[in-house]
Every structure is written in C-alpha cells, then in structure tokens.
N, C-alpha and C. Protein backbone atom coordinates (compact mmCIF):
# COMPACT_ATOMS: atom_id res chain seq x y z
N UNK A 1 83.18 88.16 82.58
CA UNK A 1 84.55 88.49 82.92
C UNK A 1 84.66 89.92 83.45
N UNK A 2 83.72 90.91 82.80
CA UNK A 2 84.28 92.33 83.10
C UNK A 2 83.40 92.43 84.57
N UNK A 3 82.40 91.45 85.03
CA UNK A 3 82.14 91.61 86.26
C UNK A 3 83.05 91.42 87.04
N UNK A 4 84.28 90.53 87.22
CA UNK A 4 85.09 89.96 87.97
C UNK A 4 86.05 90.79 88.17
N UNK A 5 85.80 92.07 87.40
CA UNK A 5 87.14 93.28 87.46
C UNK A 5 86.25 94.56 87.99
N UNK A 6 85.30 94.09 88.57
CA UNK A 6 85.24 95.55 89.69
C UNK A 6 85.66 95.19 90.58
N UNK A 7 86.62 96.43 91.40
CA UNK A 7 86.93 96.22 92.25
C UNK A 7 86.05 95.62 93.89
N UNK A 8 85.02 95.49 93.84
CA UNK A 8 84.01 95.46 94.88
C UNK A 8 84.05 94.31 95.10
N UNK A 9 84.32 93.13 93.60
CA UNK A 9 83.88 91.72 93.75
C UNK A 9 84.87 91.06 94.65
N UNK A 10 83.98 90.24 95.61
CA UNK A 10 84.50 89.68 96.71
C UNK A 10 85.66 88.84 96.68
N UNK A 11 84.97 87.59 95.29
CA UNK A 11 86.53 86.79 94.69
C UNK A 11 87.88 87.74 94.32
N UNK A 12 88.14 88.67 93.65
CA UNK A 12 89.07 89.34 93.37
C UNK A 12 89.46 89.92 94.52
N UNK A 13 88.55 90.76 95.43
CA UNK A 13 89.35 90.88 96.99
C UNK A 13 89.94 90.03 97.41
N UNK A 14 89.45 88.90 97.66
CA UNK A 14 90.28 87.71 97.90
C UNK A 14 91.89 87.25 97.32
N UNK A 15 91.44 87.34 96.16
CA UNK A 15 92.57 87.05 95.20
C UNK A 15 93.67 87.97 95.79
N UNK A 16 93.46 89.31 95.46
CA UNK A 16 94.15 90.18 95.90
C UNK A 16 94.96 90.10 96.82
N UNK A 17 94.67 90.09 98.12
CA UNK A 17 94.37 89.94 99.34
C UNK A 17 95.89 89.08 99.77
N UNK A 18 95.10 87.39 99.23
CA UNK A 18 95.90 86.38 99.48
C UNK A 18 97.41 86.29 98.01
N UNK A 19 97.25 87.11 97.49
CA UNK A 19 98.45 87.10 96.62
C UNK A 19 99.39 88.30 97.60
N UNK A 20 98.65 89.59 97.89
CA UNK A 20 99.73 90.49 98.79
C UNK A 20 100.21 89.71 99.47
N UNK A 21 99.48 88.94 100.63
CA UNK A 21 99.96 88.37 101.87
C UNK A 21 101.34 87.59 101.40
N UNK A 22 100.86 86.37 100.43
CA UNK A 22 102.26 85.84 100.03
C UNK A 22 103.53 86.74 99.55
N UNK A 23 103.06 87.33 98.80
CA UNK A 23 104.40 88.31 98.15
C UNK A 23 104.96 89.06 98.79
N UNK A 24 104.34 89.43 100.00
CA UNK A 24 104.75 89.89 101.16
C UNK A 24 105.81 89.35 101.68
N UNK A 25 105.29 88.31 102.07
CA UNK A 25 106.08 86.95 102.73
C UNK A 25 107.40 86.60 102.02
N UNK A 26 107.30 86.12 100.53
CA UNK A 26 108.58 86.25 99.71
C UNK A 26 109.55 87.03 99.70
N UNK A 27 108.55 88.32 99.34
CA UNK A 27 109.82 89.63 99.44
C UNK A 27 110.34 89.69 100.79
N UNK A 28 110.17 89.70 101.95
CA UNK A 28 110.38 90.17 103.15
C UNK A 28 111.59 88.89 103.30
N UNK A 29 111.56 87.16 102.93
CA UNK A 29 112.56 86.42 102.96
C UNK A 29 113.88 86.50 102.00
N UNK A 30 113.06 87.08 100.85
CA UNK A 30 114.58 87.14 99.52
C UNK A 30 115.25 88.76 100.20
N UNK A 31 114.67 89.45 100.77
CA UNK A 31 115.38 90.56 100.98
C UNK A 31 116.30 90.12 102.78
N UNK A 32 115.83 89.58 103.12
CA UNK A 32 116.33 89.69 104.60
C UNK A 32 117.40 88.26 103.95
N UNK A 33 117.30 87.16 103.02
CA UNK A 33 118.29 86.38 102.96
C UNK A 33 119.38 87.16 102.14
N UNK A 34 119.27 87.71 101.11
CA UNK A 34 120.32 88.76 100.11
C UNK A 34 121.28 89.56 101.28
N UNK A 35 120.46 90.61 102.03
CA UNK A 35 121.22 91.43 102.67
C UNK A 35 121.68 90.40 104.27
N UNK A 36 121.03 89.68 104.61
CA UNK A 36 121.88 88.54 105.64
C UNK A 36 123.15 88.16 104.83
N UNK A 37 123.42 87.87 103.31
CA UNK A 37 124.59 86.78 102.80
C UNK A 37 125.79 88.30 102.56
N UNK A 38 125.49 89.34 102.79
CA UNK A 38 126.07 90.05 102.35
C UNK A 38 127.40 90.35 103.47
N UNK A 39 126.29 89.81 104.56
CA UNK A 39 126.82 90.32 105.53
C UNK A 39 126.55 91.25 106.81
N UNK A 40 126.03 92.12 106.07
CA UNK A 40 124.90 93.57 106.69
C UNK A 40 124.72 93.08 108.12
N UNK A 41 124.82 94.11 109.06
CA UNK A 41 124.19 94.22 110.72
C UNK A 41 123.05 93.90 110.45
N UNK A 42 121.90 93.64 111.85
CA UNK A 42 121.04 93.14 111.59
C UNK A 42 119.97 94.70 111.59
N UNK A 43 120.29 95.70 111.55
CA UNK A 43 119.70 96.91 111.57
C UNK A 43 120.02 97.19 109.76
N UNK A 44 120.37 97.48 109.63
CA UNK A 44 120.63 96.83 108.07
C UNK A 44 119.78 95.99 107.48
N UNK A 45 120.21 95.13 107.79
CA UNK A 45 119.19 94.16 106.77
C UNK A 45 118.15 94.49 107.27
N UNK A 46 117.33 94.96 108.03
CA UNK A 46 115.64 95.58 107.92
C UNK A 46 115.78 96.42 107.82
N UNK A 47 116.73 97.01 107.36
CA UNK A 47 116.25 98.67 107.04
C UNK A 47 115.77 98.03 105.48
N UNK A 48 116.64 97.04 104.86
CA UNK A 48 116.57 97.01 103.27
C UNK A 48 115.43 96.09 103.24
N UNK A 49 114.68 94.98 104.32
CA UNK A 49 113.28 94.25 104.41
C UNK A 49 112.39 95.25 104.22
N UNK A 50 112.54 96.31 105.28
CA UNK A 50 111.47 97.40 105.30
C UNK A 50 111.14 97.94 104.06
N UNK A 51 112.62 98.95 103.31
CA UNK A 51 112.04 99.75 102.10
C UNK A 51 111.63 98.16 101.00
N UNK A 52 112.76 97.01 100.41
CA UNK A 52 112.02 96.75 99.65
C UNK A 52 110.58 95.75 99.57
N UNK A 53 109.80 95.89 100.96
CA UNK A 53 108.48 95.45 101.27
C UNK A 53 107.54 96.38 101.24
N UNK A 54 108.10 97.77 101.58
CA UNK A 54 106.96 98.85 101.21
C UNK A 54 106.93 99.70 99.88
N UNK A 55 108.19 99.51 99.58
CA UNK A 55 108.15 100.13 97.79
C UNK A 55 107.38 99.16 97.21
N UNK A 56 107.71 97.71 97.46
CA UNK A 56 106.42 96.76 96.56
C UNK A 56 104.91 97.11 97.12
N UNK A 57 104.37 97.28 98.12
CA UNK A 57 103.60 97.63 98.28
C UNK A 57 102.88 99.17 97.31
N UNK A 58 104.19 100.17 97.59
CA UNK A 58 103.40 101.52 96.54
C UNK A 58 103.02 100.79 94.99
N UNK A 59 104.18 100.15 94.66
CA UNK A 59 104.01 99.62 93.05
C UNK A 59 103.33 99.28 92.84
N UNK A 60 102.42 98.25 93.81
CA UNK A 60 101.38 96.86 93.71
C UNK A 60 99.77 98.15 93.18
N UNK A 61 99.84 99.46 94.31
CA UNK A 61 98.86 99.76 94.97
C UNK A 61 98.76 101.25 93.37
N UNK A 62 99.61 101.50 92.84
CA UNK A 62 100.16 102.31 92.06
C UNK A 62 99.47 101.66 90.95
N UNK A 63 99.85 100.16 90.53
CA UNK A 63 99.42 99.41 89.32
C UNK A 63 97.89 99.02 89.17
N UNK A 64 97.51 99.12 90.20
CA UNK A 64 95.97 98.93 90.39
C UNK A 64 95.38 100.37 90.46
N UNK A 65 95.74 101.26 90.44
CA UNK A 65 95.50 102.57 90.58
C UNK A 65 94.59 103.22 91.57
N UNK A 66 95.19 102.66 92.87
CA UNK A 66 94.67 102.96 94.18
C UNK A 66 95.48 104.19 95.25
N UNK A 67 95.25 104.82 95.70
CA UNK A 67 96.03 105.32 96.55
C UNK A 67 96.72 104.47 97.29
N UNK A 68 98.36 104.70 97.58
CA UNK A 68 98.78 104.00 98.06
C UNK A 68 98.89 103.82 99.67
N UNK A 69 98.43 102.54 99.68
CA UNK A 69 97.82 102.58 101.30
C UNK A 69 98.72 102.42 102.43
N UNK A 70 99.94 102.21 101.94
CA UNK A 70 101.18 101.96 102.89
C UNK A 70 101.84 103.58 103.72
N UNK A 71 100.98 104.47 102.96
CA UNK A 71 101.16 105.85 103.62
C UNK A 71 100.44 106.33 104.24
N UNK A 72 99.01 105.50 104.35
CA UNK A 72 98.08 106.06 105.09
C UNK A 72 97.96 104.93 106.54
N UNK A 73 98.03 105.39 107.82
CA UNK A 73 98.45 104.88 109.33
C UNK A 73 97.59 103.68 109.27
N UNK A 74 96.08 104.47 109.08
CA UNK A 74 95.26 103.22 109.68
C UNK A 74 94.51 102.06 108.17
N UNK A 75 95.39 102.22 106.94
CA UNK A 75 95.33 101.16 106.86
C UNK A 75 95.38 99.89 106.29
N UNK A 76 96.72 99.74 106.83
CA UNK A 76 97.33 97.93 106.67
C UNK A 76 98.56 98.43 107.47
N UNK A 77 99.48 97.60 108.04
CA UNK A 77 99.73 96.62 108.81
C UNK A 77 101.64 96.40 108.16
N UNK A 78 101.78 96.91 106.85
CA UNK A 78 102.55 96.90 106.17
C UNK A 78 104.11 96.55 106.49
N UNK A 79 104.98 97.78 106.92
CA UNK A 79 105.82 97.76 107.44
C UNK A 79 106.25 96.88 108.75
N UNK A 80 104.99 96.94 109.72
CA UNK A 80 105.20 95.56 110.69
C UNK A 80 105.08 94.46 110.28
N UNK A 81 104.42 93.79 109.69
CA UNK A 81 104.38 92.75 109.05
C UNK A 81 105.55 92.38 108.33
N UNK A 82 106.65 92.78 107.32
CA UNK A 82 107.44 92.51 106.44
C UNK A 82 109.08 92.61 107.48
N UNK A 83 108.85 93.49 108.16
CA UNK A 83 109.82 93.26 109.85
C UNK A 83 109.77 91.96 110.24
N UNK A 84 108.52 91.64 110.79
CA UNK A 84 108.45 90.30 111.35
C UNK A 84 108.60 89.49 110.60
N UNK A 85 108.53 89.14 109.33
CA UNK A 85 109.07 88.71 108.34
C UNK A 85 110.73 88.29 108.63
N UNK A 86 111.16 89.27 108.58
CA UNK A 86 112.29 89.59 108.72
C UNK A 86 113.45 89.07 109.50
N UNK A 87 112.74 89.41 110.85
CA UNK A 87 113.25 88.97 112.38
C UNK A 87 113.01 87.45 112.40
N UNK A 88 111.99 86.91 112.28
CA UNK A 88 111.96 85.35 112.01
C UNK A 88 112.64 84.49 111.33
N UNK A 89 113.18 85.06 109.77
CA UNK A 89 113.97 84.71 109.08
C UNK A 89 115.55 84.56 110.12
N UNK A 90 115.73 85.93 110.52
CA UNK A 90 117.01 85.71 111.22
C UNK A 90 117.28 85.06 112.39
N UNK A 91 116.00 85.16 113.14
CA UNK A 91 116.32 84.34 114.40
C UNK A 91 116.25 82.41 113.81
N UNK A 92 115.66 82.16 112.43
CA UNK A 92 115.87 80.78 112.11
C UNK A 92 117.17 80.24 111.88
N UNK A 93 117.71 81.57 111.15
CA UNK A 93 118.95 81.68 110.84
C UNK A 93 120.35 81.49 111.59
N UNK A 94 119.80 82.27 113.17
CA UNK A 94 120.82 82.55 113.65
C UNK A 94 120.68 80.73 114.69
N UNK A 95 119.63 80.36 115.05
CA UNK A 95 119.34 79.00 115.74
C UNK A 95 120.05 77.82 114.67
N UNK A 96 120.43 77.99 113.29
CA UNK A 96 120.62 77.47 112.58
C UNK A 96 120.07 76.54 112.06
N UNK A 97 118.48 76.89 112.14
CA UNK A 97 117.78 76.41 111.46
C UNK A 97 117.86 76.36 109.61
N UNK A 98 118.67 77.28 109.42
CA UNK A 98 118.39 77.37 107.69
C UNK A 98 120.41 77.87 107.99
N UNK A 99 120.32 77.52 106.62
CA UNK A 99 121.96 77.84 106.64
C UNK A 99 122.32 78.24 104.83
N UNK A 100 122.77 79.22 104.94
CA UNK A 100 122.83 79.50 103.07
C UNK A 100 124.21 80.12 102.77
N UNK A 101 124.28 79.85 101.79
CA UNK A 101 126.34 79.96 101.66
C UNK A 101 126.27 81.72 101.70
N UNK A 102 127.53 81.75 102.15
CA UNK A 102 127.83 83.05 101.51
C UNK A 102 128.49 83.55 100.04
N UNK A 103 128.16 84.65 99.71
CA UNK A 103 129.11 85.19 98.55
C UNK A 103 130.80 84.71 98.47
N UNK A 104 130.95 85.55 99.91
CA UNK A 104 132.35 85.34 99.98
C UNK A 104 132.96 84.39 100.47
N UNK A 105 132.39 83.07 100.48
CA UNK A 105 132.82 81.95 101.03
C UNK A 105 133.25 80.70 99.46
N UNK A 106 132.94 81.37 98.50
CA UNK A 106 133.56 81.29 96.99
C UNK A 106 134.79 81.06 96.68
C-alpha cells in the first residue's frame, strides 16, 4: 500500500489525473449552471466558472502538498479548460439543448 502513495507511481498519476479532469468538468458545469439560473451576463458567469475552477484547483494541489500549479504558466491548461467548460454549457443552453428552471420562476 505505502508503495502506491509515492507520488511517482504511475497508477496514482493516473488516478489523479483522471479524477482532476472530471472534477474539472463538474465544477466548471455546477458553476456555469448556478450563476446561468441566477441570471448573471455571460461575462459573469465565467468570471465565477473561472475563480471557482481555479480555487479548486489551489485546494486540490494545496491538499496534496504540491505547489500550486495553476500559478505557474507552463503548467496545465487550467483556466482554459474550465472556460470551455463553460462556454459549451451555455451555448447548449442557449440552442436549448438543456433547459433548467429558474429561481425566480417559483
């Protein structure tokens, strides 16, 4: 077991890896659907995709006790990624592909 917790081992990169990517993915839809039902411009709602996709990122990178890599340029992908996230959600949204109540429609 305590082999499987160096960081080097390939399975746990993996693990890693493919758990960011998803949670990525999640956060970047629960945040762009929350601030879409609110209402928010669409500069807005990625401003709030952006911070809460890269604050999870410091936390993630913080809890593993890594430098956090979302501040350093070259490397990951971070902030673009959780955008596009973002923009996809809304352009599904706006084609009316997905349709979700509003608050104020209560």
């Amino acid at each position: 077991f305590c082999s499987l917790m160096d960081p080097s081992h390939m399975l746990l990169q993996r693990v890693l890896f493919w758990g960011d990517t998803f949670g990525l993915g999640a956060f970047s839809v629960i945040a762009t659907m929350y601030a879409a039902r609110m209402g928010y411009s669409y500069a807005v709602v990625m401003f709030c995709v952006l911070i809460t996709c890269t604050t999870g990122g410091v936390v993630r990178d913080v809890l593993l006790r890594r430098p956090a890599r979302v501040l350093h340029a070259h490397a990951e992908v971070y902030a673009e990624t959780a955008l596009a996230g973002g923009t996809a959600y809304m352009l599904s949204r706006a084609c009316l592909l997905y349709t979700s109540p509003s608050p104020r429609d209560s």
